[in-house]
N, C-alpha and C. Protein backbone atom coordinates (compact mmCIF):
# COMPACT_ATOMS: atom_id res chain seq x y z
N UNK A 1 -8.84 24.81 57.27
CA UNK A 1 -9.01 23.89 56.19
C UNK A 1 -8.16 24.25 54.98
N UNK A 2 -7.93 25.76 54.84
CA UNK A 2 -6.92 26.20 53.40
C UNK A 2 -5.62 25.53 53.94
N UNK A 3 -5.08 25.65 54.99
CA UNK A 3 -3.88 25.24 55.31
C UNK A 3 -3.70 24.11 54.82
N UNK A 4 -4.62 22.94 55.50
CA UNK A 4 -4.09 21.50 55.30
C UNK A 4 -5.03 21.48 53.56
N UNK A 5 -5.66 22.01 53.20
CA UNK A 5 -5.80 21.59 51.64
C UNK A 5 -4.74 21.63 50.80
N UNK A 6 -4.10 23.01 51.18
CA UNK A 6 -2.97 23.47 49.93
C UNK A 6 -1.90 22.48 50.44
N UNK A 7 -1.32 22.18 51.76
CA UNK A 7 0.00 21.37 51.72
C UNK A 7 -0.56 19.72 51.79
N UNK A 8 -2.01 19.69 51.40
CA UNK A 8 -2.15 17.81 51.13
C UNK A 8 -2.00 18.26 49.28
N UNK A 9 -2.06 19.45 49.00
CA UNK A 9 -2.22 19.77 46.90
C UNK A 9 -0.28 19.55 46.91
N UNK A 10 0.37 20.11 47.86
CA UNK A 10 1.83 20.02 47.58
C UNK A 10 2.32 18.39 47.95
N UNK A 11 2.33 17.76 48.60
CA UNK A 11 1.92 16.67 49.20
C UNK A 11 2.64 15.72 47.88
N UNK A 12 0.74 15.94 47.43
CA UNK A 12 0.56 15.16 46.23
C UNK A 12 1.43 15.44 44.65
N UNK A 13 1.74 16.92 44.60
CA UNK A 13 2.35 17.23 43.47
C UNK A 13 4.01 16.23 43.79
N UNK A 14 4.68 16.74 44.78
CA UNK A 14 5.81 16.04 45.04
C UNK A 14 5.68 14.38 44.83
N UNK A 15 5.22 14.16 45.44
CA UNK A 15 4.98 12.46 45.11
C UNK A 15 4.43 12.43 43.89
N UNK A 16 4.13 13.16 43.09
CA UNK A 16 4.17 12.85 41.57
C UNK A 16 5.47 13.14 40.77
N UNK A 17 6.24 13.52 40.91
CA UNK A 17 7.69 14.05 40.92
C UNK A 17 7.79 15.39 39.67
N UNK A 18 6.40 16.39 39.61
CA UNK A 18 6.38 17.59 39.48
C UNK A 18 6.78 18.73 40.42
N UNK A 19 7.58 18.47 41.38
CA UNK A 19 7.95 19.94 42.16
C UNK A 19 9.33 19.80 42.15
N UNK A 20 10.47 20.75 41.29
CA UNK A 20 11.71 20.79 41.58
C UNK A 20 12.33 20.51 43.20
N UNK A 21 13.27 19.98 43.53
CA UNK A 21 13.90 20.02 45.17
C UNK A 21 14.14 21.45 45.21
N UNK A 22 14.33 22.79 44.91
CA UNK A 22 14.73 23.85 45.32
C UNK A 22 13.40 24.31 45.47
N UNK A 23 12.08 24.37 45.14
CA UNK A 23 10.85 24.58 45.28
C UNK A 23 10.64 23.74 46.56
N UNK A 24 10.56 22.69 46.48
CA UNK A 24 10.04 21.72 47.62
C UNK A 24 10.82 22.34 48.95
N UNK A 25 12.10 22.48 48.71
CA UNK A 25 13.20 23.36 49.77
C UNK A 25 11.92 24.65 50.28
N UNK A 26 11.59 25.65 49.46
CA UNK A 26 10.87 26.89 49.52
C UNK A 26 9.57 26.71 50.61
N UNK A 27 9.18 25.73 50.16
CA UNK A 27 8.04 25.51 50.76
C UNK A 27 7.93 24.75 51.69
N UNK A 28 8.61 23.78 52.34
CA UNK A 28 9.22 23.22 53.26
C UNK A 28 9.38 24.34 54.84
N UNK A 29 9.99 25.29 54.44
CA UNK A 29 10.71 26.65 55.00
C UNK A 29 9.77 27.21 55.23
N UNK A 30 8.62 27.68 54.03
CA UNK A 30 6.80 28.14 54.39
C UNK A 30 6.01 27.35 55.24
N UNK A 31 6.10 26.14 55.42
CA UNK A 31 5.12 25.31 56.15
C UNK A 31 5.90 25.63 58.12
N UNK A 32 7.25 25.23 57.97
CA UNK A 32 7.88 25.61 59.20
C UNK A 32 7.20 27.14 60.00
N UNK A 33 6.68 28.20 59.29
CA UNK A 33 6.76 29.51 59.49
C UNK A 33 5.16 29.92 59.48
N UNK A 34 4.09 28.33 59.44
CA UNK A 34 2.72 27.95 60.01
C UNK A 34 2.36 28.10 58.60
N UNK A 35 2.66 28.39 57.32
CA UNK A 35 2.18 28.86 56.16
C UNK A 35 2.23 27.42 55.39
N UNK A 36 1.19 27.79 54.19
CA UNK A 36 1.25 26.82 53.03
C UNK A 36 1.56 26.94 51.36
N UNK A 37 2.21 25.94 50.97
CA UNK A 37 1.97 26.82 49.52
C UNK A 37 2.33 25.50 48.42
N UNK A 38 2.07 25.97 47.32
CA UNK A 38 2.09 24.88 46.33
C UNK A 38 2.19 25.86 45.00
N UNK A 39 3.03 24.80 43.81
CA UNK A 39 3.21 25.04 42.80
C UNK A 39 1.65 25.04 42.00
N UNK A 40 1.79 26.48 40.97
CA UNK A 40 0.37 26.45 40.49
C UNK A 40 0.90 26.68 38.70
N UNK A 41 0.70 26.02 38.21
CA UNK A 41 1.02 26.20 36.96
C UNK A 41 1.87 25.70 35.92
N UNK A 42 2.60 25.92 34.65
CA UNK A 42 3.57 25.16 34.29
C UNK A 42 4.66 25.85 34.77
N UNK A 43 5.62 24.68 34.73
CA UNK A 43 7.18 25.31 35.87
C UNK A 43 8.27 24.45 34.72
N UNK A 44 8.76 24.10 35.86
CA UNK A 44 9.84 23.12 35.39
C UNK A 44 10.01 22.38 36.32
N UNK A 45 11.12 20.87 35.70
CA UNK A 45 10.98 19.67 36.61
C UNK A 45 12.29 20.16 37.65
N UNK A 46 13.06 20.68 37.42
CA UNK A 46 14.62 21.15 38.10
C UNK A 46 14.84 22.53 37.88
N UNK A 47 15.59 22.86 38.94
CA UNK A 47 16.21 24.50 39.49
C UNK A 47 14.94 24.97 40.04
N UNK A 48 15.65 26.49 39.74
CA UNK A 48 14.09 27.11 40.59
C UNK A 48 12.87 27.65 40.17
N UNK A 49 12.72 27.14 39.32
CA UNK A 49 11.38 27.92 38.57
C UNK A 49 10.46 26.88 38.90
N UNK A 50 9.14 27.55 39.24
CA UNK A 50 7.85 26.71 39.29
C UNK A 50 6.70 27.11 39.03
N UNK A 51 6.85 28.19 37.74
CA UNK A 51 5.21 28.49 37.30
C UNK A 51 4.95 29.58 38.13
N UNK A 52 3.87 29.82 39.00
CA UNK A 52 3.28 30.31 40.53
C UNK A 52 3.64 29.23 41.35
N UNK A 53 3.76 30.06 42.36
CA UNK A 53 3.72 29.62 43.87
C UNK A 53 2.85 29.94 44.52
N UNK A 54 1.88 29.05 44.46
CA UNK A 54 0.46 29.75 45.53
C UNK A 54 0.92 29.55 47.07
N UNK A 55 1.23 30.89 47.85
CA UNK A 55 1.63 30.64 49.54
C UNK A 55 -0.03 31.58 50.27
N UNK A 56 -0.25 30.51 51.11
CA UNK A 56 -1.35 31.38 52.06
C UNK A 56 -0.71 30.99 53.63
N UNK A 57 -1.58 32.01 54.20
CA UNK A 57 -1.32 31.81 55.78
C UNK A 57 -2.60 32.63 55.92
N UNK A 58 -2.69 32.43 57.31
CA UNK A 58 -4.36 33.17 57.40
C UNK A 58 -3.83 34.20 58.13
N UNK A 59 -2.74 34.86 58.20
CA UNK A 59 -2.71 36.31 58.49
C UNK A 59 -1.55 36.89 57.14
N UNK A 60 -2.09 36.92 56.04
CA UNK A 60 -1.22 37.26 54.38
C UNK A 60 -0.10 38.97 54.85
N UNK A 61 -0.48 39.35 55.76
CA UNK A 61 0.75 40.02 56.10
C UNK A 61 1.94 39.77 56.05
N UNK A 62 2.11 38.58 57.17
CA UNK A 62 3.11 37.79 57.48
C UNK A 62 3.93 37.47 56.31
N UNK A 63 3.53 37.07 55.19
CA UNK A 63 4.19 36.67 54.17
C UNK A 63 5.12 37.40 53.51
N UNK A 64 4.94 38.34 53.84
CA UNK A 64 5.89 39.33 52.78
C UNK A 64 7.15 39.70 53.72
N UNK A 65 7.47 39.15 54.89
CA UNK A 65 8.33 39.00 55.67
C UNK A 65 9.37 38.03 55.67
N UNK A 66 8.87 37.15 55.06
CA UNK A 66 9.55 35.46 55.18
C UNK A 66 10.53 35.75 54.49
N UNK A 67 11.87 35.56 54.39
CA UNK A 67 13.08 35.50 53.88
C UNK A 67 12.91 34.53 52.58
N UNK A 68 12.48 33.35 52.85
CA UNK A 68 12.63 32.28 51.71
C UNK A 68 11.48 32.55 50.33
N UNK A 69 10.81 33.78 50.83
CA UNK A 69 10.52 34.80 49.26
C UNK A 69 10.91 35.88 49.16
N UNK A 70 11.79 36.26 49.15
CA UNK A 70 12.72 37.02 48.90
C UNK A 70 13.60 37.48 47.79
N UNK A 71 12.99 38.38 47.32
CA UNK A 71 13.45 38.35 45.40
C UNK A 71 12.07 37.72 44.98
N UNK A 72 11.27 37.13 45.35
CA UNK A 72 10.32 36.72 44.31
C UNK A 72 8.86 38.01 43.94
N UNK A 73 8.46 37.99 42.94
CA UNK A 73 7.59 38.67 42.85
C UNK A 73 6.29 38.42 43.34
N UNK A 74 5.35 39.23 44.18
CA UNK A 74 4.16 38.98 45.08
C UNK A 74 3.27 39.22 43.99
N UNK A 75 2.49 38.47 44.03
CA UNK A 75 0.98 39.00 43.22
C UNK A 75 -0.12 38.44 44.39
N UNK A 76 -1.18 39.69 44.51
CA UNK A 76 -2.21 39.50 45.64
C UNK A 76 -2.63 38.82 45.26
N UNK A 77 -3.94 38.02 45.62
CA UNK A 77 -5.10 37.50 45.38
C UNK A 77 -5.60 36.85 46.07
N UNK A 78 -6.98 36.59 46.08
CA UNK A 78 -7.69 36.10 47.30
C UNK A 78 -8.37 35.00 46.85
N UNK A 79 -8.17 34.33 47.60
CA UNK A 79 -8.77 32.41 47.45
C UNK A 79 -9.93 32.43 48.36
N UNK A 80 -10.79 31.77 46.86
CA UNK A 80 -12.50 31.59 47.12
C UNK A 80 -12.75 32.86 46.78
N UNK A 81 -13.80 32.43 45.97
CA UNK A 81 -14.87 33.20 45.29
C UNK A 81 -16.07 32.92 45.45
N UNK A 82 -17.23 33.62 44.53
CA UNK A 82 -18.66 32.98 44.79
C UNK A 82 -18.80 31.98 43.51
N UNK A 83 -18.88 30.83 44.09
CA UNK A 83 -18.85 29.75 42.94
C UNK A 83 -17.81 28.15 42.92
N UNK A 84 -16.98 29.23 44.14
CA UNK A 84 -16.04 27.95 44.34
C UNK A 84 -16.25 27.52 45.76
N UNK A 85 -16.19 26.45 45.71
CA UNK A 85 -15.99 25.27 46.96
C UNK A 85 -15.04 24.80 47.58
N UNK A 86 -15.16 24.28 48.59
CA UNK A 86 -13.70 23.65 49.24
C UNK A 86 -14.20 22.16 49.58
N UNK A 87 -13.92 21.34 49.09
CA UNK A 87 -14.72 19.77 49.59
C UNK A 87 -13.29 19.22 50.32
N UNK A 88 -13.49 18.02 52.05
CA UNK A 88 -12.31 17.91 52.19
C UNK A 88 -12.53 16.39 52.34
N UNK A 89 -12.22 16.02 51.52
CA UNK A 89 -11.60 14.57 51.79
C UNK A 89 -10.79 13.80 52.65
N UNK A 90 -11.90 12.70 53.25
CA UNK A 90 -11.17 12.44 54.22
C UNK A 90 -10.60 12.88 55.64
């Protein structure tokens, strides 16, 4: 369910025309490689900056392998807490 939540959250950011094409490129490349990820924060509308990049996969090893983050800086963290929900629409 994290999978298809976070790339229906990227989905939707793109079709709002908040995700630069070199971001959308990034994550495009993450979804190919079974992973998900989405812009989290303020970014910019063009080049490569996008705030955070929230990427999950349900084995977070894997990630730090992927070429197309490469140079970027990792910060851990773990999605879901006690208090938060996941509702899926649809």
């Amino acid at each position: 369910e994290v999978l298809r939540s976070v790339r229906a959250l990227h989905s939707a950011l793109v079709a709002l025309g908040v995700v630069p094409p070199q971001i959308a490129e990034i994550v495009d490349s993450i979804e190919k490689l079974g992973g998900a990820a989405k812009i989290s924060g303020a970014g910019s509308l063009q080049g490569p900056s996008a705030g955070s990049l929230l990427v999950y996969h349900p084995q977070p090893e894997v990630v730090r392998s992927w070429e197309a983050l490469q140079g970027l800086e990792a910060l851990t963290t773990e999605l879901g807490c006690e208090g938060l929900r996941l509702e899926v629409l649809g």
